[in-house]
C-alpha atoms as a PDB file:
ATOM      1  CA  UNK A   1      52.435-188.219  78.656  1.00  0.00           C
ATOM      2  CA  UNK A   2      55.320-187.017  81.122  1.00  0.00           C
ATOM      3  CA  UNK A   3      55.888-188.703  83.786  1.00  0.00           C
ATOM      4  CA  UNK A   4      57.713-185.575  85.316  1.00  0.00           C
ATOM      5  CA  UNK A   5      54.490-183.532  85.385  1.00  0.00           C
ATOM      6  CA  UNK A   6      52.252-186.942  86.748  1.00  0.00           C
ATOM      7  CA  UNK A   7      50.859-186.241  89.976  1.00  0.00           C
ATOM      8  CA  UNK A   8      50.852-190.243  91.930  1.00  0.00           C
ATOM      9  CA  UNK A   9      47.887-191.335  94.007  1.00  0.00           C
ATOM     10  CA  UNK A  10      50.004-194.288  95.102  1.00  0.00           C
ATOM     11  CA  UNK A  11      46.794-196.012  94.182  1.00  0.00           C
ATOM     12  CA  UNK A  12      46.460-198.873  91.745  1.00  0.00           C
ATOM     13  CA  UNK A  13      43.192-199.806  90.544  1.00  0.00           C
ATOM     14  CA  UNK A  14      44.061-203.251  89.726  1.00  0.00           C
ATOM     15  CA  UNK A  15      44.078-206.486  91.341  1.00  0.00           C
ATOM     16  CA  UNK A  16      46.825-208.818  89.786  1.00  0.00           C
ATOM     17  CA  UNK A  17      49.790-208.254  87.509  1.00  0.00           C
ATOM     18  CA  UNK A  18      50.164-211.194  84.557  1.00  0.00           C
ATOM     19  CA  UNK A  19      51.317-208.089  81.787  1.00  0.00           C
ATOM     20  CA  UNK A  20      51.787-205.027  81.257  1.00  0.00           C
ATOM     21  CA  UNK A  21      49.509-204.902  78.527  1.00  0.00           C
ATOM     22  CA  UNK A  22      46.286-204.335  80.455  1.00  0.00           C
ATOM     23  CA  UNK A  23      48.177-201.787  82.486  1.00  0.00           C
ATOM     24  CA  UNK A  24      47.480-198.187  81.026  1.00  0.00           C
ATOM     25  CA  UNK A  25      50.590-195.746  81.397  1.00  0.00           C
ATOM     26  CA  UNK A  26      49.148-193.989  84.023  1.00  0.00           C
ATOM     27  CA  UNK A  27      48.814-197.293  86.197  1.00  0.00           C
ATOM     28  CA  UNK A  28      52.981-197.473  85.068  1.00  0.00           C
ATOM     29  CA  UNK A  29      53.366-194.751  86.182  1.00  0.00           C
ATOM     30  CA  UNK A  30      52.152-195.371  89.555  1.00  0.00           C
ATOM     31  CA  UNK A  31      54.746-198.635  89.800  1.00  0.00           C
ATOM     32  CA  UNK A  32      57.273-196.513  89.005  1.00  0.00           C
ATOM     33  CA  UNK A  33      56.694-193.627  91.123  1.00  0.00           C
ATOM     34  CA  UNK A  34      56.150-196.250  94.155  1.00  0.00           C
ATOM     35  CA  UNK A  35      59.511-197.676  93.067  1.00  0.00           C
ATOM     36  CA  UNK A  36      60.930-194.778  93.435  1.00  0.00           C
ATOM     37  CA  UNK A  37      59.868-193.722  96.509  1.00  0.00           C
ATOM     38  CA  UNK A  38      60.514-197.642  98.237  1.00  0.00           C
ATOM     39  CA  UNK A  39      64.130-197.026  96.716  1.00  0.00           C
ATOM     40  CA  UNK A  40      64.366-193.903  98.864  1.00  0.00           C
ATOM     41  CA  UNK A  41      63.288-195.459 102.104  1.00  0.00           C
ATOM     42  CA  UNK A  42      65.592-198.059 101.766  1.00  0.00           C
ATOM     43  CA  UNK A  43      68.530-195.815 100.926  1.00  0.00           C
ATOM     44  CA  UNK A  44      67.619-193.633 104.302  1.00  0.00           C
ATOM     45  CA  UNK A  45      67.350-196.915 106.044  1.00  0.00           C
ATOM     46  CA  UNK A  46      63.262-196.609 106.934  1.00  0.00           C
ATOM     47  CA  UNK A  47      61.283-199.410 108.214  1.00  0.00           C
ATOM     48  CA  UNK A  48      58.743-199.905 105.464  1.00  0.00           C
ATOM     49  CA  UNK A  49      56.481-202.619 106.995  1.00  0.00           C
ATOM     50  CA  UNK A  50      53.399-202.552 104.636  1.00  0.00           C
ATOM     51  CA  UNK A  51      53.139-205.999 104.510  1.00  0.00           C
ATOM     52  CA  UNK A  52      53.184-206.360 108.023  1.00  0.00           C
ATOM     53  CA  UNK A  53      50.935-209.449 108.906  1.00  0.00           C
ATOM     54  CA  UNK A  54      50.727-210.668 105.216  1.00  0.00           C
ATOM     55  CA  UNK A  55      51.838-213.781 103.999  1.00  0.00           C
ATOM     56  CA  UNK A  56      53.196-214.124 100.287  1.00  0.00           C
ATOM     57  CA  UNK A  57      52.857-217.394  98.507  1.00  0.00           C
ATOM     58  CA  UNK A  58      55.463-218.845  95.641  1.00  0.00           C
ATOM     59  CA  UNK A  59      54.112-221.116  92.913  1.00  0.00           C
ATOM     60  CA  UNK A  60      57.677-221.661  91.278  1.00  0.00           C
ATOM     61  CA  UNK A  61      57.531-224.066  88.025  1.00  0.00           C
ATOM     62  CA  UNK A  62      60.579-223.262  87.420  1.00  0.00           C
ATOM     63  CA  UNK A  63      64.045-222.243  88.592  1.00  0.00           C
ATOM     64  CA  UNK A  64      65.142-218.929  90.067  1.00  0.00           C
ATOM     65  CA  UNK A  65      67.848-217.052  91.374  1.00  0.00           C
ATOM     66  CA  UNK A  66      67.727-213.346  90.941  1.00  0.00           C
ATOM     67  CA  UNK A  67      63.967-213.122  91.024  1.00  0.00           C
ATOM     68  CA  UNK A  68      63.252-215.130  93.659  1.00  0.00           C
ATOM     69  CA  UNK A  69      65.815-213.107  96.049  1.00  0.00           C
ATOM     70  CA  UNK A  70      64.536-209.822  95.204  1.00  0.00           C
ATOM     71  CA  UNK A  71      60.698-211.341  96.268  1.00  0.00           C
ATOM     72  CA  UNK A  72      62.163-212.976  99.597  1.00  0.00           C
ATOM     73  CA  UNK A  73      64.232-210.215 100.263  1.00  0.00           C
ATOM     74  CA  UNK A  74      61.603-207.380  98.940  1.00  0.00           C
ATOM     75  CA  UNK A  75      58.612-208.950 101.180  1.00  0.00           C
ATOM     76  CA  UNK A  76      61.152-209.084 104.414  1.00  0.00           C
ATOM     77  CA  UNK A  77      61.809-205.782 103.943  1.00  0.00           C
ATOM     78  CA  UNK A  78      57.780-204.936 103.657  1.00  0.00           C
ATOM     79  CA  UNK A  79      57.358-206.667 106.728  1.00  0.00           C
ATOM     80  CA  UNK A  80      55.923-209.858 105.459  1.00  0.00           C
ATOM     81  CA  UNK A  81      56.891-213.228 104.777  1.00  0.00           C
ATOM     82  CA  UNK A  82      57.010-215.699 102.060  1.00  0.00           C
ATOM     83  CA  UNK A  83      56.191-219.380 101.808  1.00  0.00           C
ATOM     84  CA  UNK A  84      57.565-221.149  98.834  1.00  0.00           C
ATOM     85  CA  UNK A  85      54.386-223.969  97.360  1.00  0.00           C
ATOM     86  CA  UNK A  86      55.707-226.923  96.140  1.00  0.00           C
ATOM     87  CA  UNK A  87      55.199-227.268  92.365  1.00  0.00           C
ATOM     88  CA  UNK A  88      54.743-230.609  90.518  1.00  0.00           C
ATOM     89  CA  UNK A  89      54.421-230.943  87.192  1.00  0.00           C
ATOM     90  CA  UNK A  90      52.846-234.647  87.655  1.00  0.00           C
ATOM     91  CA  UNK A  91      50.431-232.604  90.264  1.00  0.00           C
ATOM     92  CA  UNK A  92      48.734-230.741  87.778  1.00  0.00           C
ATOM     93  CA  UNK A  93      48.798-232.874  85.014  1.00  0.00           C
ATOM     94  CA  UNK A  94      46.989-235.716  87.195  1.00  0.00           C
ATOM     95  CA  UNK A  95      44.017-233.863  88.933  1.00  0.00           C
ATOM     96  CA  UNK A  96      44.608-231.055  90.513  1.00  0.00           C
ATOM     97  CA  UNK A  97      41.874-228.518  89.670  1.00  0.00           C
ATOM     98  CA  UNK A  98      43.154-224.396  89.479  1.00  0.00           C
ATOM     99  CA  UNK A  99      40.334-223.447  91.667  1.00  0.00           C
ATOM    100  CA  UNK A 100      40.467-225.877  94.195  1.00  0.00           C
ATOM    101  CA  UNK A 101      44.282-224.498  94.484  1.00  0.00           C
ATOM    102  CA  UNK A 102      43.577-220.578  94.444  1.00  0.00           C
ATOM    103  CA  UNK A 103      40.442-221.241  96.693  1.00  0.00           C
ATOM    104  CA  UNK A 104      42.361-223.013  99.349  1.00  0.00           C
ATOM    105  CA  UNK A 105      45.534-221.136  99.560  1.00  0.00           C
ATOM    106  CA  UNK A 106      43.670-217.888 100.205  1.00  0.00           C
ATOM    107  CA  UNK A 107      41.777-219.684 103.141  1.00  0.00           C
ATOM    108  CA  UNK A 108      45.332-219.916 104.506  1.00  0.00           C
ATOM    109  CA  UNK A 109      45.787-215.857 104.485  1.00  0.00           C
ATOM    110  CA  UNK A 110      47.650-215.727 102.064  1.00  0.00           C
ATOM    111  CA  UNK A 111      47.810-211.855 100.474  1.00  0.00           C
ATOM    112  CA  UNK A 112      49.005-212.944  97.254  1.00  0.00           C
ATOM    113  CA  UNK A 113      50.212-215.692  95.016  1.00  0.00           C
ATOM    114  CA  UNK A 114      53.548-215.059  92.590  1.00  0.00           C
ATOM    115  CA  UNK A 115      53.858-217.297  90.071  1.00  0.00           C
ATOM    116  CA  UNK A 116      56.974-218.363  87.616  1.00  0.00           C
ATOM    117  CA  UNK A 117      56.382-220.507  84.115  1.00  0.00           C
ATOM    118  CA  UNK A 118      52.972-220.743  84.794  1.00  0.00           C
ATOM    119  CA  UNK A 119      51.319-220.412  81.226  1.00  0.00           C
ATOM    120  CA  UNK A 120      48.514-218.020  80.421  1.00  0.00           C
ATOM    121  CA  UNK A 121      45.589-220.263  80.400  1.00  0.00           C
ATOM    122  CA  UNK A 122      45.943-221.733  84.019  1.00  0.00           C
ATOM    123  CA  UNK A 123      47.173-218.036  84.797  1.00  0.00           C
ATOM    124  CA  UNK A 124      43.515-216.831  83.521  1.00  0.00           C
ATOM    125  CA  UNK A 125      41.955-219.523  85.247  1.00  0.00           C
ATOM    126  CA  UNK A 126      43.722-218.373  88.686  1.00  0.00           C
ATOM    127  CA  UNK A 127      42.855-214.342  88.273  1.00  0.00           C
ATOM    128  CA  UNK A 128      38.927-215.138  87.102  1.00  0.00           C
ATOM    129  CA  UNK A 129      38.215-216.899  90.564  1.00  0.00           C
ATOM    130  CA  UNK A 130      41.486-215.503  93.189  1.00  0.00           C
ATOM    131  CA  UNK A 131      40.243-213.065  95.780  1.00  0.00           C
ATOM    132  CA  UNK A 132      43.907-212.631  96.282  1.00  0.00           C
ATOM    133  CA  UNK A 133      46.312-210.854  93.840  1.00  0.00           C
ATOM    134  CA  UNK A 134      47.953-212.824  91.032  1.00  0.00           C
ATOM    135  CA  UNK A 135      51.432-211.636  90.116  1.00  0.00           C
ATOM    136  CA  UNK A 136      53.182-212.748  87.623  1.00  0.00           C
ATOM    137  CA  UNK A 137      56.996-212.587  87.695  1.00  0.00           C
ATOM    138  CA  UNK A 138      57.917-214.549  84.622  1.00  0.00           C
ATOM    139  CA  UNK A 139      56.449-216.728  81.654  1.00  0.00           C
ATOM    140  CA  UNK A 140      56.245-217.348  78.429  1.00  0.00           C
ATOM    141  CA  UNK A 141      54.309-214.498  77.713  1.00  0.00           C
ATOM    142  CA  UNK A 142      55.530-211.341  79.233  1.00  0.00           C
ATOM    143  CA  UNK A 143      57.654-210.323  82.062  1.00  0.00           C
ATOM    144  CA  UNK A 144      56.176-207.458  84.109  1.00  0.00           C
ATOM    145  CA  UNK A 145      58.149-207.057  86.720  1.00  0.00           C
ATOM    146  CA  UNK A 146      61.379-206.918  84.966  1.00  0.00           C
ATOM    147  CA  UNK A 147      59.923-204.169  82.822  1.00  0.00           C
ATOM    148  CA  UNK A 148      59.132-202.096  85.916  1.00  0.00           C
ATOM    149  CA  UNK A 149      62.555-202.297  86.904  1.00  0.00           C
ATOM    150  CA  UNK A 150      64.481-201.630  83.409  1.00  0.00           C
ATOM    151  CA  UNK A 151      62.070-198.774  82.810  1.00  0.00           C
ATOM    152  CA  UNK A 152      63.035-196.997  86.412  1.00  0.00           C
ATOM    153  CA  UNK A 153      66.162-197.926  85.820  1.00  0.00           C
ATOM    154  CA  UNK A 154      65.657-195.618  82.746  1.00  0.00           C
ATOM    155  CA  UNK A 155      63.962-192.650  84.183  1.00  0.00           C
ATOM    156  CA  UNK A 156      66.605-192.600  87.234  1.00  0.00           C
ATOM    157  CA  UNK A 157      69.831-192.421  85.088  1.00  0.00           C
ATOM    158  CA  UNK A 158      68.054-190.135  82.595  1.00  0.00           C
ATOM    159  CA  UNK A 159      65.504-187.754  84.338  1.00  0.00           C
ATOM    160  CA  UNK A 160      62.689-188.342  82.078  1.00  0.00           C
ATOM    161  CA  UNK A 161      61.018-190.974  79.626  1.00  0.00           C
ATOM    162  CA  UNK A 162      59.112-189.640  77.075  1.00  0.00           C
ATOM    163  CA  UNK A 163      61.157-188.872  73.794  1.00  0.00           C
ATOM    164  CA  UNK A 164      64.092-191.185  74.949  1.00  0.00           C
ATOM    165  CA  UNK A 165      65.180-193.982  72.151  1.00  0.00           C
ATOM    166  CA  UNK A 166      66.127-197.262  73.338  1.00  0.00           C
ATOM    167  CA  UNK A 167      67.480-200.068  70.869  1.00  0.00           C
ATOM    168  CA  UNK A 168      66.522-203.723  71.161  1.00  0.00           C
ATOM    169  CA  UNK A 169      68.805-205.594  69.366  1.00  0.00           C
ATOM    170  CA  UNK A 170      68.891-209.672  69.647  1.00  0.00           C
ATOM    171  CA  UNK A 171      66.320-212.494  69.717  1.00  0.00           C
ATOM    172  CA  UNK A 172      62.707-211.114  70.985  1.00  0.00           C
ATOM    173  CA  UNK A 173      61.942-213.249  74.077  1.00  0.00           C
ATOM    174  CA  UNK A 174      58.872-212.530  76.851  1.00  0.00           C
ATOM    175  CA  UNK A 175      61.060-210.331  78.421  1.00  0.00           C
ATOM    176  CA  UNK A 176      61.627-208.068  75.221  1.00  0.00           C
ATOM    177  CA  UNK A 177      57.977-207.852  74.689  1.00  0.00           C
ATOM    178  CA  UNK A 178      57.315-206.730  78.245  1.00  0.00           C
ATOM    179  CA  UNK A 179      60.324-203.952  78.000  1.00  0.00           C
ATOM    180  CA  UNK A 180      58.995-202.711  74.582  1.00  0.00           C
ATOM    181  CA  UNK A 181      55.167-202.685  75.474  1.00  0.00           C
ATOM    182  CA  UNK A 182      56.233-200.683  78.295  1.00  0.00           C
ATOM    183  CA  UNK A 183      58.605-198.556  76.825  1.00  0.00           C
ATOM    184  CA  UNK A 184      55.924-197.669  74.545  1.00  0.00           C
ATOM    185  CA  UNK A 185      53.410-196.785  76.673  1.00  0.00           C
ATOM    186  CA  UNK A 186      55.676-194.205  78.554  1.00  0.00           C
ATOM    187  CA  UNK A 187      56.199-192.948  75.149  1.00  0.00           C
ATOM    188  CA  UNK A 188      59.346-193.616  74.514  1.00  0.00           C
ATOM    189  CA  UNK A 189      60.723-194.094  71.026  1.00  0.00           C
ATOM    190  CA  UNK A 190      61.708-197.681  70.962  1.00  0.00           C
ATOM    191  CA  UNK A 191      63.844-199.305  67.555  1.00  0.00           C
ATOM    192  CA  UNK A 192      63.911-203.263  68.060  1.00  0.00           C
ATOM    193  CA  UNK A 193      66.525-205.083  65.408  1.00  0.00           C
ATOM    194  CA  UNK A 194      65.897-208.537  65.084  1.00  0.00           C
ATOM    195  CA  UNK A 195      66.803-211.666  62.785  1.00  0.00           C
ATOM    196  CA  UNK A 196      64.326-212.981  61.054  1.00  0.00           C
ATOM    197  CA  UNK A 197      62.279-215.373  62.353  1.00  0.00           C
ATOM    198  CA  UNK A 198      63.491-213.893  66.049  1.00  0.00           C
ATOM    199  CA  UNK A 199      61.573-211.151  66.376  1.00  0.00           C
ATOM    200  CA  UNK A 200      58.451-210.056  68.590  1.00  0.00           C
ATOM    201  CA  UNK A 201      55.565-212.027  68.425  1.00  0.00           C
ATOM    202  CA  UNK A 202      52.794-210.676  65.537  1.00  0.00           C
ATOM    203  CA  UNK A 203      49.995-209.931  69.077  1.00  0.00           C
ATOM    204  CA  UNK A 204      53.254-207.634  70.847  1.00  0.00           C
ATOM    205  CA  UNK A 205      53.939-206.252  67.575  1.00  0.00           C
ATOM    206  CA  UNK A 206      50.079-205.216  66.969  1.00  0.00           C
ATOM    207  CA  UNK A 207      50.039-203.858  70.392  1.00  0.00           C
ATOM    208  CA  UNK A 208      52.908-201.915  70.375  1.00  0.00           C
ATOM    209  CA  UNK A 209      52.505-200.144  67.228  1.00  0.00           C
ATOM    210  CA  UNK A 210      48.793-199.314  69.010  1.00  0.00           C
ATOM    211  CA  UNK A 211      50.421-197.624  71.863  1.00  0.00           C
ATOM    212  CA  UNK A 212      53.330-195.479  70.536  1.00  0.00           C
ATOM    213  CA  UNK A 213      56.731-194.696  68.222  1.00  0.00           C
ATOM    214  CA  UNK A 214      58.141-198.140  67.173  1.00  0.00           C
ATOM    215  CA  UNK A 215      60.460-198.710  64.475  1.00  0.00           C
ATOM    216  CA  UNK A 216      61.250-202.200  63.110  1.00  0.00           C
ATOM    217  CA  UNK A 217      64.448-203.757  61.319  1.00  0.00           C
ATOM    218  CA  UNK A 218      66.757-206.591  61.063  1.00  0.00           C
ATOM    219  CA  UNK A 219      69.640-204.053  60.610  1.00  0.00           C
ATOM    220  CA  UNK A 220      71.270-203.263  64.602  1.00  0.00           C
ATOM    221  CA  UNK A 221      73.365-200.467  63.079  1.00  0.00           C
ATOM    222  CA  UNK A 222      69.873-198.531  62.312  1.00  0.00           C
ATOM    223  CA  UNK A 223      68.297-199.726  65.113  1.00  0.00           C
ATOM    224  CA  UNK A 224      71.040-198.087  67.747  1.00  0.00           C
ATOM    225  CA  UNK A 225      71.741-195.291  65.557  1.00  0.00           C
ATOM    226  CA  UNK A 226      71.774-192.430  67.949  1.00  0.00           C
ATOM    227  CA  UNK A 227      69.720-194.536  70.846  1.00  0.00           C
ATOM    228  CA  UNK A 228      70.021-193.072  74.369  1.00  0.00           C
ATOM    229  CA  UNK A 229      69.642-196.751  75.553  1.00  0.00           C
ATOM    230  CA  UNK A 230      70.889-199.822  73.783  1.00  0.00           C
ATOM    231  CA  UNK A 231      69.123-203.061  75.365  1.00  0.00           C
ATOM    232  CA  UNK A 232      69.142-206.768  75.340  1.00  0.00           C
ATOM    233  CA  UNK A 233      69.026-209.777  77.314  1.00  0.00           C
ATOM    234  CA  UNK A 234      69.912-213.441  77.262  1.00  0.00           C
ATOM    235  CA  UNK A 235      68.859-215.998  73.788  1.00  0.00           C
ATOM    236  CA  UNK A 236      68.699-218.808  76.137  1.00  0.00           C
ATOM    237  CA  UNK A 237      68.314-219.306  79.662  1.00  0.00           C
ATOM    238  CA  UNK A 238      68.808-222.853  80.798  1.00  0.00           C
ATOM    239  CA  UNK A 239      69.253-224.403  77.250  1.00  0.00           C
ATOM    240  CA  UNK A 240      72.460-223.445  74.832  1.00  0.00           C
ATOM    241  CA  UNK A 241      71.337-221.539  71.894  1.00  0.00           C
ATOM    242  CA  UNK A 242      72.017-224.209  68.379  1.00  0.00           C
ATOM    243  CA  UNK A 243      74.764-223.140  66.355  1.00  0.00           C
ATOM    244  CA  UNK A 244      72.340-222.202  63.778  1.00  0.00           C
ATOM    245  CA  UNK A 245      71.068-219.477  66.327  1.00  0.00           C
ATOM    246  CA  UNK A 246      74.436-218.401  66.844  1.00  0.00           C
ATOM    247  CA  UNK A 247      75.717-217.873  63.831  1.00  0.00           C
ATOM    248  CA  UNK A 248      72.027-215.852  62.947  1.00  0.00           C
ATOM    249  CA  UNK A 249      72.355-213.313  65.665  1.00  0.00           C
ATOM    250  CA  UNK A 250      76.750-213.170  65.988  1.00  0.00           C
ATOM    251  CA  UNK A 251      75.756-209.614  64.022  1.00  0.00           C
ATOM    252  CA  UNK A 252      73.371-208.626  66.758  1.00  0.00           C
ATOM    253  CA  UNK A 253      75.767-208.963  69.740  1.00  0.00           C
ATOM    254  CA  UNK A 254      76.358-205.568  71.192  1.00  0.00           C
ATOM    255  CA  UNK A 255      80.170-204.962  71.029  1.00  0.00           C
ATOM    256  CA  UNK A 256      82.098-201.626  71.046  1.00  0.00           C
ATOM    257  CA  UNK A 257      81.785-201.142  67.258  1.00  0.00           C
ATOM    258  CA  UNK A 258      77.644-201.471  68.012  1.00  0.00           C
ATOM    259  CA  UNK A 259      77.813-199.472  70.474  1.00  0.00           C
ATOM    260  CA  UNK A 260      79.705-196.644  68.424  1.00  0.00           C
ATOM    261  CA  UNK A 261      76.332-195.687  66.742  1.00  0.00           C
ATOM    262  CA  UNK A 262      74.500-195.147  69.397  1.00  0.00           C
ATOM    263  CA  UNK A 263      74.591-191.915  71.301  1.00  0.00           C
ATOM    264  CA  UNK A 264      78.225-190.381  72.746  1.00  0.00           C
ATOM    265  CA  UNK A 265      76.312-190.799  76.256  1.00  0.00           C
ATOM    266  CA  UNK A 266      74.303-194.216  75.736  1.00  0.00           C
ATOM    267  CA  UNK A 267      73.719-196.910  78.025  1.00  0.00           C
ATOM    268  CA  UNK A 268      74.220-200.578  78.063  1.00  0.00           C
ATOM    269  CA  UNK A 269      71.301-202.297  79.328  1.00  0.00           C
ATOM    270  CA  UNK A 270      70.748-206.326  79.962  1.00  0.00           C
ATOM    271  CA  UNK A 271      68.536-207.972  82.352  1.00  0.00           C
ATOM    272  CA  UNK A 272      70.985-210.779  83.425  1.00  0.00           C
ATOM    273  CA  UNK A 273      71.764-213.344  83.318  1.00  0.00           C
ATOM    274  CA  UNK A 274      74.164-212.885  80.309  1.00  0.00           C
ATOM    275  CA  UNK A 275      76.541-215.169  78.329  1.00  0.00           C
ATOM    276  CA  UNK A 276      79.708-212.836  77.932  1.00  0.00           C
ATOM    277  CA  UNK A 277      80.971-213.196  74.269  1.00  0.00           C
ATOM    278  CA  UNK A 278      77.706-214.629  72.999  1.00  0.00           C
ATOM    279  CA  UNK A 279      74.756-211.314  73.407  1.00  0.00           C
ATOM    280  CA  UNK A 280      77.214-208.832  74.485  1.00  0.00           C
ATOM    281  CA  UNK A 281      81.135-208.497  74.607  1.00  0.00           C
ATOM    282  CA  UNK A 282      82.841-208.265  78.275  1.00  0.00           C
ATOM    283  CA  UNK A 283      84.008-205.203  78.102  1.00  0.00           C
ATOM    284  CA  UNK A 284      80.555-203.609  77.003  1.00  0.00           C
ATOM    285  CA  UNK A 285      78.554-205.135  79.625  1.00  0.00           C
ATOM    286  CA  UNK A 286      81.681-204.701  82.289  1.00  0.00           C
ATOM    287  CA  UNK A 287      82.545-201.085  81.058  1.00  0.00           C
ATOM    288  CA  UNK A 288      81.506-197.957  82.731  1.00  0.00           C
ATOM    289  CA  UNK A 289      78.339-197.486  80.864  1.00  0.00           C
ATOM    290  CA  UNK A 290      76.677-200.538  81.417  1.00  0.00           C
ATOM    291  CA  UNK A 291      73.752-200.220  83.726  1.00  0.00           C
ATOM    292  CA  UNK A 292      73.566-204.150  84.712  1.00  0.00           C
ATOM    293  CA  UNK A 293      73.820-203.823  88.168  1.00  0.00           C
ATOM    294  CA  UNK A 294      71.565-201.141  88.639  1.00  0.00           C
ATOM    295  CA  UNK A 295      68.928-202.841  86.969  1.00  0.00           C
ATOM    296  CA  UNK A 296      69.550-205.702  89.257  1.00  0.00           C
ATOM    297  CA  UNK A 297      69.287-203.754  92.577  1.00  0.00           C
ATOM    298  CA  UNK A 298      66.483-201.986  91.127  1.00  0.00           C
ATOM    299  CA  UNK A 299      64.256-205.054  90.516  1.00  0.00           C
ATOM    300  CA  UNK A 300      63.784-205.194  94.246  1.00  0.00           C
ATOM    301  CA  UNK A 301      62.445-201.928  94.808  1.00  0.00           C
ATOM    302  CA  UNK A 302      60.064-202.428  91.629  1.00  0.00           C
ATOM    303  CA  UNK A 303      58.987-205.865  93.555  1.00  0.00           C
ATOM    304  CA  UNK A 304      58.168-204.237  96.676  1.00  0.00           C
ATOM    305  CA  UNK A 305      56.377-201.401  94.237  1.00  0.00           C
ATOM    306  CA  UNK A 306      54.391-204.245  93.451  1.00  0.00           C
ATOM    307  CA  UNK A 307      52.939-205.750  96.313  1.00  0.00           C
ATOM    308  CA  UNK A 308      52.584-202.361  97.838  1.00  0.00           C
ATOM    309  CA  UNK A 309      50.216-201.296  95.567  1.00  0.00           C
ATOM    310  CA  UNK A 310      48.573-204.782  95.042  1.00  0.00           C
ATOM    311  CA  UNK A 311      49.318-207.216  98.193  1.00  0.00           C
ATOM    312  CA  UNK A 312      48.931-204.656 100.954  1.00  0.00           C
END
């Protein structure tokens, strides 16, 4: 399907985000065509104040910087406001019952609850009794809202999505499942290089080959080979990768000789944070066809896509 010749309703006929694999293209579609047109008010400076009135909770497990700005700063924006919930560990371990949570927050008003490193079984527990939307921004499993964001990010430097390669090259983490599920689904043709033992999980992999073109190798020279796109993202985030894992995926980091294969034109795409030297070389990620910081503004507008459609 084309996204050029999709006609948006602005509508979304779901009530929580935890993936993107429930999410059929054209319900992507409709994130990204709201992201697109939130992007446009903001450029022109228009109040947007959909949330006005509406009160977004934060169940944070664990630390955030980029993600938890763009929410803040994305629900402001919307008109609403956030209220961060204090998350213990020792809490849930020692009595606290999911739906006595979910049941009393939403007595409070609250439009919606956005969670971090919550795993999928208390997540499932919160979206089969909520009456308020369930978004998640970020576990173990997937990461949605990222996706959003990298695949707008896409269609906005390169007009379309269908029939555009992207390369995945690295170690396969929840956020490189998310990306390639969606990729996928918006028919792009997606090549994903991984070391062995690194790669996408055997349920992503099943999915993904369900949806659309995926190709598969441990080689990043044939994965990038004439990609529009060459992607990846961080091995570790708040833990420093063994030597072991180092040494394994030193042939995957995206330098200017990686780069080479790929298309004359291609992009450099990485979700941040990054570890200069380790996934990617400085002057890759720094040069002028790295898309970084575009994928970084954009994750706002895809946030406020978000709750627009679901939260309002």
């Amino acid at each position: 399907m084309d996204i050029n010749r999709y006609s948006p309703s602005y509508i979304l006929n779901k009530k929580h985000l935890i993936g993107l694999t429930d999410y059929s293209t054209e319900e992507i579609f409709e994130l990204l065509y709201a992201t697109k047109a939130l992007k446009r008010k903001f450029e022109a400076h228009e109040e947007t104040n959909i949330l006005h009135g509406t009160t977004v909770a934060m169940l944070f497990a664990d630390t955030s910087l980029r993600t938890r700005t763009a929410i803040e700063i994305g629900v402001h924006q919307l008109g609403g406001n956030c209220v961060d919930l204090p998350y213990s560990s020792k809490d849930m371990h020692a009595g606290e019952n999911t739906r006595d949570i979910v049941n009393v927050i939403s007595r409070y008003g609250v439009g919606a609850l956005v969670t971090r490193s919550i795993n999928k079984k208390m997540l499932n527990e919160f979206t089969s009794i909520s009456s308020m939307p369930i978004i998640n921004s970020n576990n173990d499993d997937c990461v949605p809202a990222q996706a959003v964001s990298d695949l707008f990010s896409i269609w906005e430097k390169k007009g379309e999505l269908a029939g555009v390669k992207v390369a995945v090259v690295g170690k396969a983490t929840s956020l490189t499942s998310s990306f390639v599920i969606g990729a996928v689904k918006c028919g792009m043709e997606v090549s994903v290089a991984c070391p062995p033992r690194m790669g996408l999980k055997r349920e992503n992999i099943e999915a993904a080959e369900q949806m659309g073109k995926i190709y598969f190798t441990d080689n990043p020279v044939e994965a990038v080979r004439d990609a529009d796109f060459v992607y990846t993202n961080a091995y570790r985030y708040h833990t420093e990768a063994s030597d072991e894992e180092k040494e394994a995926l030193a042939p995957y980091r995206v330098d200017a000789g990686l780069m080479s294969y790929a298309k004359r034109n291609a992009f450099f795409m990485h979700p941040l944070p990054a570890c200069r030297g380790q996934e990617v070389t400085a002057d890759v990620i720094d040069g002028k066809r790295s898309m970084v910081y575009d994928q970084g503004e954009n994750r706002l507008h895809a946030i406020k896509a978000i709750f627009t459609l679901l939260a309002k």
